[in-house]
PDB file of N, CA and C in Angstrom:
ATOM      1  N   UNK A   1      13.259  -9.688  46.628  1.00  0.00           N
ATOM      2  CA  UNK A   1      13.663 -10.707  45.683  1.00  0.00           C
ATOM      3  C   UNK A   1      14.852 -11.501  46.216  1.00  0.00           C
ATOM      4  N   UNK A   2      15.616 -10.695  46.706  1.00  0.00           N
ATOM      5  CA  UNK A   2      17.182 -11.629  47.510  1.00  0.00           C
ATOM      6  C   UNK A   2      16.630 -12.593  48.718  1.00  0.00           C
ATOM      7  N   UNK A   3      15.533 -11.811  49.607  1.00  0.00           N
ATOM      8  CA  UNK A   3      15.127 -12.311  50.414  1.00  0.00           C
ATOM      9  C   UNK A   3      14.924 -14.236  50.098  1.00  0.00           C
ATOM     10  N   UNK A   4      14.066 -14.165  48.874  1.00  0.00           N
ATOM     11  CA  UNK A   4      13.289 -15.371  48.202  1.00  0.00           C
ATOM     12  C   UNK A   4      14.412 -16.550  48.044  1.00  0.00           C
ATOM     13  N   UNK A   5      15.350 -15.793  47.495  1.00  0.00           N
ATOM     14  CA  UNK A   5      16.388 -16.747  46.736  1.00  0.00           C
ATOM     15  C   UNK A   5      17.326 -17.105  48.166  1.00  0.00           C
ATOM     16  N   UNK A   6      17.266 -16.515  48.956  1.00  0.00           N
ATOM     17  CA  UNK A   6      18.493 -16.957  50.055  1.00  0.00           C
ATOM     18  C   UNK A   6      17.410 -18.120  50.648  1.00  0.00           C
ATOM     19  N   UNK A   7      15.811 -17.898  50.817  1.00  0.00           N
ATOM     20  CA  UNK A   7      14.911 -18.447  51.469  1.00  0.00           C
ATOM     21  C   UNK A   7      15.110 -19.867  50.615  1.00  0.00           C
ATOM     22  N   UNK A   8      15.143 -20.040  49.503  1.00  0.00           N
ATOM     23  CA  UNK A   8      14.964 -21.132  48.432  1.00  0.00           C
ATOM     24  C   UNK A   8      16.323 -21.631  48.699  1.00  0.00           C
ATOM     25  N   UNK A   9      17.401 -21.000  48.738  1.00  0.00           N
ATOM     26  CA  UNK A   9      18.650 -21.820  48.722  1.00  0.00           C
ATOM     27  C   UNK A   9      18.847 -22.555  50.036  1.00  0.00           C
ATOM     28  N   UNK A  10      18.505 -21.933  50.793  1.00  0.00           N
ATOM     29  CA  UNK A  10      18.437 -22.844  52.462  1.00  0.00           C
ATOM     30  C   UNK A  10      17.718 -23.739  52.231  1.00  0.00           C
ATOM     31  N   UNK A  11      16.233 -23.464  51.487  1.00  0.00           N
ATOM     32  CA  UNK A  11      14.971 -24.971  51.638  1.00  0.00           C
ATOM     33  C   UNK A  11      16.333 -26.367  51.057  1.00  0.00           C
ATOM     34  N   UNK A  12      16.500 -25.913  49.504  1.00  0.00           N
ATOM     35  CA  UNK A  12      17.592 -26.536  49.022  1.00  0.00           C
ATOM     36  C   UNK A  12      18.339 -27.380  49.254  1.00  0.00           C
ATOM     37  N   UNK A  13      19.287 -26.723  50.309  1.00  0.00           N
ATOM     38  CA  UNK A  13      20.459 -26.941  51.089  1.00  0.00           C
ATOM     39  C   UNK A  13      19.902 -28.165  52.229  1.00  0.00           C
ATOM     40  N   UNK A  14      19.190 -28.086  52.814  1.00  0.00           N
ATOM     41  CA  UNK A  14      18.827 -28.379  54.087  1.00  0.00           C
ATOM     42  C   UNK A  14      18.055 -30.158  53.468  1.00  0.00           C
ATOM     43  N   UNK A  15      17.149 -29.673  52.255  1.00  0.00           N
ATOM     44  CA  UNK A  15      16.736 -31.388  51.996  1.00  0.00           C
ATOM     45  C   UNK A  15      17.759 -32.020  51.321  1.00  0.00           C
ATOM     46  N   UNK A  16      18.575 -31.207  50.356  1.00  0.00           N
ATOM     47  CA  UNK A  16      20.162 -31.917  50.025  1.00  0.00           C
ATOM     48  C   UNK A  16      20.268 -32.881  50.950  1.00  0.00           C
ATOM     49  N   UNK A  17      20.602 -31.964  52.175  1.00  0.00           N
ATOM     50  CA  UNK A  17      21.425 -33.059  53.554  1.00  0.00           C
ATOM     51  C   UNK A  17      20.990 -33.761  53.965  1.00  0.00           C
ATOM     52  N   UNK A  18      19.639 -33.429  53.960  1.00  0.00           N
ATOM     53  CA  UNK A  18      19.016 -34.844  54.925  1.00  0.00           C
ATOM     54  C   UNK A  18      18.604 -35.901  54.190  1.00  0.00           C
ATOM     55  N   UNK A  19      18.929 -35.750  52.395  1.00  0.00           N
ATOM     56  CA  UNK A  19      18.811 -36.859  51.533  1.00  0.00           C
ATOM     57  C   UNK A  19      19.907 -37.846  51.928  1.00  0.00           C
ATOM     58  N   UNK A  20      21.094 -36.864  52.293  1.00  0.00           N
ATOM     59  CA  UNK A  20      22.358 -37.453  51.984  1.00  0.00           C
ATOM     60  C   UNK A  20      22.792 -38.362  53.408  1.00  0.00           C
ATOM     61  N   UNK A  21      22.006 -37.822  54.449  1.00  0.00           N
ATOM     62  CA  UNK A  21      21.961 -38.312  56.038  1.00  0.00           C
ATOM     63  C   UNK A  21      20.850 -39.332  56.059  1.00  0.00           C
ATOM     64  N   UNK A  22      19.605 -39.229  55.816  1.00  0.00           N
ATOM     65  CA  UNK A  22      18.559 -40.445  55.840  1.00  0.00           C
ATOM     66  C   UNK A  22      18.467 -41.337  54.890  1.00  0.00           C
ATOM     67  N   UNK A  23      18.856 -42.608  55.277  1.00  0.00           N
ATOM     68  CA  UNK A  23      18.389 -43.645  54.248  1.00  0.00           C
ATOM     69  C   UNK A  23      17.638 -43.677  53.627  1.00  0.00           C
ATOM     70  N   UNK A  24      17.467 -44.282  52.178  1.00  0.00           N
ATOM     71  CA  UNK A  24      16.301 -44.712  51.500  1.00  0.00           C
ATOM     72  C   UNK A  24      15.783 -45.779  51.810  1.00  0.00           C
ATOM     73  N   UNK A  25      14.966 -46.085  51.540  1.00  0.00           N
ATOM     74  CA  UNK A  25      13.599 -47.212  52.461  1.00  0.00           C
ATOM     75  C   UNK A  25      13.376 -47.961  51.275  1.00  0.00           C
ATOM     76  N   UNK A  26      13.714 -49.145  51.409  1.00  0.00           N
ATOM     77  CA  UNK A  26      13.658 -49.861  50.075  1.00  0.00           C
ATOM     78  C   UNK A  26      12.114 -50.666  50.232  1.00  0.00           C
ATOM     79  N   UNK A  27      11.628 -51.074  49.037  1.00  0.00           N
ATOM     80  CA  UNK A  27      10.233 -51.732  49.046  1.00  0.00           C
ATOM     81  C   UNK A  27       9.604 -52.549  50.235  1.00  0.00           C
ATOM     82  N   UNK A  28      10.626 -53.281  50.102  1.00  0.00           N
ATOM     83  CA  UNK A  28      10.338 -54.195  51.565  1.00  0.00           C
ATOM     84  C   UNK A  28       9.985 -53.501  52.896  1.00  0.00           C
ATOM     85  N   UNK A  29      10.555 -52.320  52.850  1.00  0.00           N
ATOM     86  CA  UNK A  29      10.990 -51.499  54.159  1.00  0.00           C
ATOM     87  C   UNK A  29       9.154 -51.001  54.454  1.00  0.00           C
ATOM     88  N   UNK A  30       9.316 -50.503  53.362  1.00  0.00           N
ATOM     89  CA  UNK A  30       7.700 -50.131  53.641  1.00  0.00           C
ATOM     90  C   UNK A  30       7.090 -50.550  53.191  1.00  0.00           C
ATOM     91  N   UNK A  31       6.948 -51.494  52.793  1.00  0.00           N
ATOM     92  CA  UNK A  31       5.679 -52.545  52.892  1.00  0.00           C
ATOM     93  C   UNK A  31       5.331 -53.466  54.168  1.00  0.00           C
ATOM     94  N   UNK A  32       6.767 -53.542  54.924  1.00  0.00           N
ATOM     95  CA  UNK A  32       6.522 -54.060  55.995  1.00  0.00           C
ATOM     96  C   UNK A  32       5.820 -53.154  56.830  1.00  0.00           C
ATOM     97  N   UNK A  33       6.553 -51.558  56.833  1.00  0.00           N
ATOM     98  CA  UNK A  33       5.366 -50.046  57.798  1.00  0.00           C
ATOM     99  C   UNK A  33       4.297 -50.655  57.442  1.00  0.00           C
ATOM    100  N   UNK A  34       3.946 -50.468  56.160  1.00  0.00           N
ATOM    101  CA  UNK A  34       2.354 -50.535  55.975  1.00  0.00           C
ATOM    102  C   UNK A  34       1.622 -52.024  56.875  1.00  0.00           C
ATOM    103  N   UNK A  35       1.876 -52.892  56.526  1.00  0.00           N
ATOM    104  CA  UNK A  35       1.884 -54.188  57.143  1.00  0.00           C
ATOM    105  C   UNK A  35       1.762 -53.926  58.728  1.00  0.00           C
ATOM    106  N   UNK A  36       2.407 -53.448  59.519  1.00  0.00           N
ATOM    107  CA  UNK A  36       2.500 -53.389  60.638  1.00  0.00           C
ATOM    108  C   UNK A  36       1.501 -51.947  61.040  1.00  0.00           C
ATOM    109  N   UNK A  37       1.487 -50.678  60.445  1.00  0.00           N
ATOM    110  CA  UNK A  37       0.362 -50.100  60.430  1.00  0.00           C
ATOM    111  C   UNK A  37      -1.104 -50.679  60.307  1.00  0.00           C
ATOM    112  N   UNK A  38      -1.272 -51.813  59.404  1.00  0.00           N
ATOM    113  CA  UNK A  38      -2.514 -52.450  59.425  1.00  0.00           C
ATOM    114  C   UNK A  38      -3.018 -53.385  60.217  1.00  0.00           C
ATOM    115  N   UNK A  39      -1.998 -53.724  60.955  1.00  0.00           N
ATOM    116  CA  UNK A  39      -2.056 -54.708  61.906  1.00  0.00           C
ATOM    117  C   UNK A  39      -2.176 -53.817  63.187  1.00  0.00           C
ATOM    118  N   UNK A  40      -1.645 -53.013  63.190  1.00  0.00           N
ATOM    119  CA  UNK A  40      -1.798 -51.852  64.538  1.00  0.00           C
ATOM    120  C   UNK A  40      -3.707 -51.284  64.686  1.00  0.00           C
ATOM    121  N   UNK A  41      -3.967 -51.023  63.284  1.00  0.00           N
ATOM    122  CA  UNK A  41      -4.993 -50.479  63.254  1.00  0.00           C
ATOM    123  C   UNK A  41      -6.072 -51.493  63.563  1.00  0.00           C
ATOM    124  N   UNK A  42      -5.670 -52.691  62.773  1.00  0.00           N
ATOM    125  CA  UNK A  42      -7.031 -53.784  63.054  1.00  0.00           C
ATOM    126  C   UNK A  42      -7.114 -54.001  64.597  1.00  0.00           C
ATOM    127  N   UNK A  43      -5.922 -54.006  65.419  1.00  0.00           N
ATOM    128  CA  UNK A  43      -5.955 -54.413  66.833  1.00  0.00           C
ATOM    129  C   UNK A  43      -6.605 -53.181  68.036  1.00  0.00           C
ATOM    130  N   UNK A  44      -6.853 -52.515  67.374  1.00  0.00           N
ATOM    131  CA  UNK A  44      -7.160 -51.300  68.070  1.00  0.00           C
ATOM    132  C   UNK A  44      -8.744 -50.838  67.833  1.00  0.00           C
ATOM    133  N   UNK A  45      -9.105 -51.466  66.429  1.00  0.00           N
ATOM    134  CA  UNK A  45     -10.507 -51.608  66.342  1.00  0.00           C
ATOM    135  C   UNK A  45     -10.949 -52.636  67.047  1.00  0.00           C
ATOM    136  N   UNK A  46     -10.328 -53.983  66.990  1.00  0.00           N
ATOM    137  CA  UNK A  46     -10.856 -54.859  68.333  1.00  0.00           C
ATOM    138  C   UNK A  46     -11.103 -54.604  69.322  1.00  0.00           C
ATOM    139  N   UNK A  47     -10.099 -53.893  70.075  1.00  0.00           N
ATOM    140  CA  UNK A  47      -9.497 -53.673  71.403  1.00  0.00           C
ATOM    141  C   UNK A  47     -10.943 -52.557  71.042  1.00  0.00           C
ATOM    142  N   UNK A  48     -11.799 -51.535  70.336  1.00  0.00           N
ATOM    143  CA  UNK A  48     -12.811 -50.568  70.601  1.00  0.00           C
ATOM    144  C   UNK A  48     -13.689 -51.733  70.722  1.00  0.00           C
ATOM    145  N   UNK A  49     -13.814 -52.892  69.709  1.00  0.00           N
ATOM    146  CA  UNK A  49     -15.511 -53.423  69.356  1.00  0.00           C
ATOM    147  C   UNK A  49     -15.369 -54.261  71.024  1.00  0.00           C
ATOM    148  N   UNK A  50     -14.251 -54.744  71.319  1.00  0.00           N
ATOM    149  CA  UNK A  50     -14.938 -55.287  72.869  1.00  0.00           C
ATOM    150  C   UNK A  50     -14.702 -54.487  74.010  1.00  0.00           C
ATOM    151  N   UNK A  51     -14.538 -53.393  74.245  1.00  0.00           N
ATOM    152  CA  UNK A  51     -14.794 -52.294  75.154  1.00  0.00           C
ATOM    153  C   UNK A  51     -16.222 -52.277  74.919  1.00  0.00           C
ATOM    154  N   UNK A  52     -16.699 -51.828  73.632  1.00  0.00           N
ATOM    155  CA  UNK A  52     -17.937 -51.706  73.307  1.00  0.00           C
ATOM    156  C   UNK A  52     -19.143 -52.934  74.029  1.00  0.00           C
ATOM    157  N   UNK A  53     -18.837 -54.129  73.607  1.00  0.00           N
ATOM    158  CA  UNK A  53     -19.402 -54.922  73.901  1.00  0.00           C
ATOM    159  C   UNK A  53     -19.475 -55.145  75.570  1.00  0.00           C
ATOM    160  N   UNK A  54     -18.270 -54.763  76.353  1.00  0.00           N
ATOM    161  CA  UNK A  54     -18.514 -54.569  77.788  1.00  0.00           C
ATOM    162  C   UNK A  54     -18.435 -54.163  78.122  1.00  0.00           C
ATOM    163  N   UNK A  55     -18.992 -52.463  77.743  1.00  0.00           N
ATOM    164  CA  UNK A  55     -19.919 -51.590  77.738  1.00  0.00           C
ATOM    165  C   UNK A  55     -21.295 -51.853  78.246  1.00  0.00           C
ATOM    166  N   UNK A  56     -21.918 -52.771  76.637  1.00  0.00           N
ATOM    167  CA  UNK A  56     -23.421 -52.910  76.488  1.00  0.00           C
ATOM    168  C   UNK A  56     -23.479 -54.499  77.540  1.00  0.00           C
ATOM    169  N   UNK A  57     -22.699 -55.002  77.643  1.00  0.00           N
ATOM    170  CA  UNK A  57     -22.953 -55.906  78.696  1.00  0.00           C
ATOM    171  C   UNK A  57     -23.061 -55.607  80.323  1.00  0.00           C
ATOM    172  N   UNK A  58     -22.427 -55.055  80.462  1.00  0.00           N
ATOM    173  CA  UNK A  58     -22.249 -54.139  81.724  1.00  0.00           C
ATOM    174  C   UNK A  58     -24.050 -53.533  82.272  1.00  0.00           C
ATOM    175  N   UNK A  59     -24.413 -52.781  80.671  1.00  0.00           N
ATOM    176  CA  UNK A  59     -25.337 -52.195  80.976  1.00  0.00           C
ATOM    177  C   UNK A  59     -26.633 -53.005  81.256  1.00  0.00           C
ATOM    178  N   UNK A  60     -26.851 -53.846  80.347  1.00  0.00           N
ATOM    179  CA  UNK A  60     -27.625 -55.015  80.161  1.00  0.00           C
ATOM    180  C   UNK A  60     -27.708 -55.974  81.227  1.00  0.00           C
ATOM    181  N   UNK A  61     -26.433 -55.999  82.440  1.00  0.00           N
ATOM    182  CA  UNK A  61     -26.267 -56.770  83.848  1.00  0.00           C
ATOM    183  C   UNK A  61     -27.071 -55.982  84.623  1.00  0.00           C
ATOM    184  N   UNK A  62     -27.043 -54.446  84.145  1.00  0.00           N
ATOM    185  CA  UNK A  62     -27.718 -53.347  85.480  1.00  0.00           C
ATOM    186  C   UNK A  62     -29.547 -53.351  85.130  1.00  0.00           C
ATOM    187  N   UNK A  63     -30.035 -53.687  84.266  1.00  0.00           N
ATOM    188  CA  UNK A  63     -31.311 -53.402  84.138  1.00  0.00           C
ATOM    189  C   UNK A  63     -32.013 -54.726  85.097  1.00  0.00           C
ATOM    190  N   UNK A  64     -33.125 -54.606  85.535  1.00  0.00           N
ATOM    191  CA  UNK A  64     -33.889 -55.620  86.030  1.00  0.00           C
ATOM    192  C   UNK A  64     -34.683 -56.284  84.644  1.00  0.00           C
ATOM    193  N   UNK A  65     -35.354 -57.252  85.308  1.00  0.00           N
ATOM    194  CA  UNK A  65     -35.745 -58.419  84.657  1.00  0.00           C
ATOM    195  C   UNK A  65     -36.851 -57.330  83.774  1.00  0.00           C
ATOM    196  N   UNK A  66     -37.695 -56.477  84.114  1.00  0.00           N
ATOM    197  CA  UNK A  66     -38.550 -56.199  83.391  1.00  0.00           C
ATOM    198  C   UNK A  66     -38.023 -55.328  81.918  1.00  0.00           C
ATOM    199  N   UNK A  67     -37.064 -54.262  82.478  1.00  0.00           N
ATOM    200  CA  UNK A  67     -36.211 -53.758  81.555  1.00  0.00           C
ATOM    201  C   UNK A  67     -35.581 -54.575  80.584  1.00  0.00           C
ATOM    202  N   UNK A  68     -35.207 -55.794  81.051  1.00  0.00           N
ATOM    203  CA  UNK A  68     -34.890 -56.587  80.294  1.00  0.00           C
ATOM    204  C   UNK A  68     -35.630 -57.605  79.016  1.00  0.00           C
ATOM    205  N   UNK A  69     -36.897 -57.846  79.887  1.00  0.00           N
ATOM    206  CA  UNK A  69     -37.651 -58.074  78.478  1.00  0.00           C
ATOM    207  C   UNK A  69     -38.560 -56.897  77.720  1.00  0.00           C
ATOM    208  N   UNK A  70     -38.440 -55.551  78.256  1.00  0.00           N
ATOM    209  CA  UNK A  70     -39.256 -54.927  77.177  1.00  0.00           C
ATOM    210  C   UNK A  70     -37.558 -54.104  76.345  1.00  0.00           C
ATOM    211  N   UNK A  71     -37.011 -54.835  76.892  1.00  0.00           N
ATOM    212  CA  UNK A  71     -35.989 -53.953  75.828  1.00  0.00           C
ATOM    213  C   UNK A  71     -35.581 -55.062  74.600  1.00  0.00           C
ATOM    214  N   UNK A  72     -35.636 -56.680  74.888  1.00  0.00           N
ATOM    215  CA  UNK A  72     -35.886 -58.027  74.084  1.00  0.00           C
ATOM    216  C   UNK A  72     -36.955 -57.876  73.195  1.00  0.00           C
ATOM    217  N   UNK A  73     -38.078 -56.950  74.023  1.00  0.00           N
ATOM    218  CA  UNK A  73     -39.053 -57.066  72.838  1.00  0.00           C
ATOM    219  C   UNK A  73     -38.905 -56.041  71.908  1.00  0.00           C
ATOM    220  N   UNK A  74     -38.974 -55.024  71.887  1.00  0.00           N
ATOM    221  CA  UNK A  74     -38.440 -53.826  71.232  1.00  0.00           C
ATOM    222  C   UNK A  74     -37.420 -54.537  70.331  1.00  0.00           C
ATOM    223  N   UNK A  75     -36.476 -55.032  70.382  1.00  0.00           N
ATOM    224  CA  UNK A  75     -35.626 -55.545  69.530  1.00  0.00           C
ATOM    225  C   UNK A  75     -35.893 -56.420  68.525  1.00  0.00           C
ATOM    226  N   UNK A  76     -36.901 -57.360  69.363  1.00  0.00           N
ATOM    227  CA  UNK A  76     -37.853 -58.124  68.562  1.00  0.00           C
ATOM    228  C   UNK A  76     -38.638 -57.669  67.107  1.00  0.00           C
ATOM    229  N   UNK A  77     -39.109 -56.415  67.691  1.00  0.00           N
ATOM    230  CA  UNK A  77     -40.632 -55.882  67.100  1.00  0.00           C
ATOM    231  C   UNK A  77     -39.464 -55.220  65.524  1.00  0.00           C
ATOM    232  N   UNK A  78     -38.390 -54.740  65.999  1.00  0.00           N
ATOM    233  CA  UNK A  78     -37.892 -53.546  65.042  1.00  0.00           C
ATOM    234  C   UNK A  78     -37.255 -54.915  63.782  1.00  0.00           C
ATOM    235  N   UNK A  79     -37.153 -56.136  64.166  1.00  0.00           N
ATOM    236  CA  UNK A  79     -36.325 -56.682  62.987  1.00  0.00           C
ATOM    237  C   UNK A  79     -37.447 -56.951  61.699  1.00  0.00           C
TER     238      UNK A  79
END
């Protein structure tokens, strides 16, 4: 039981201080994180969709002409 309470008074103690040491983040503050998180994230899905794309271009340079139209047609047939 002493164990608990010395364990609880340290948790306590310890976010006390670092309330009293770390700023509070006012609205703006993080709305701008978020803002700049979303902007991080959208640029990084780009930066995947055209890897992707020259990827499938890459691959699409390596096939010969015949590969190339039965894979046009196939694409064709499935829409």
């Amino acid at each position: 039981m002493i164990k608990l309470q010395i364990t609880a008074f340290i948790a306590v103690f310890f976010m006390t201080a670092s309330m009293m040491i770390l700023p509070v983040q006012t609205e703006q503050e993080l709305q701008h994180k978020r803002q700049d998180y979303a902007a991080r994230l959208l640029k990084l899905k780009e930066e995947q969709a055209d890897l992707e794309v020259k990827r499938i271009a890459d691959a699409y340079a390596r096939m010969s002409d015949d590969e190339r139209l039965r894979g046009d047609a196939e694409a064709y047939i499935e829409r």
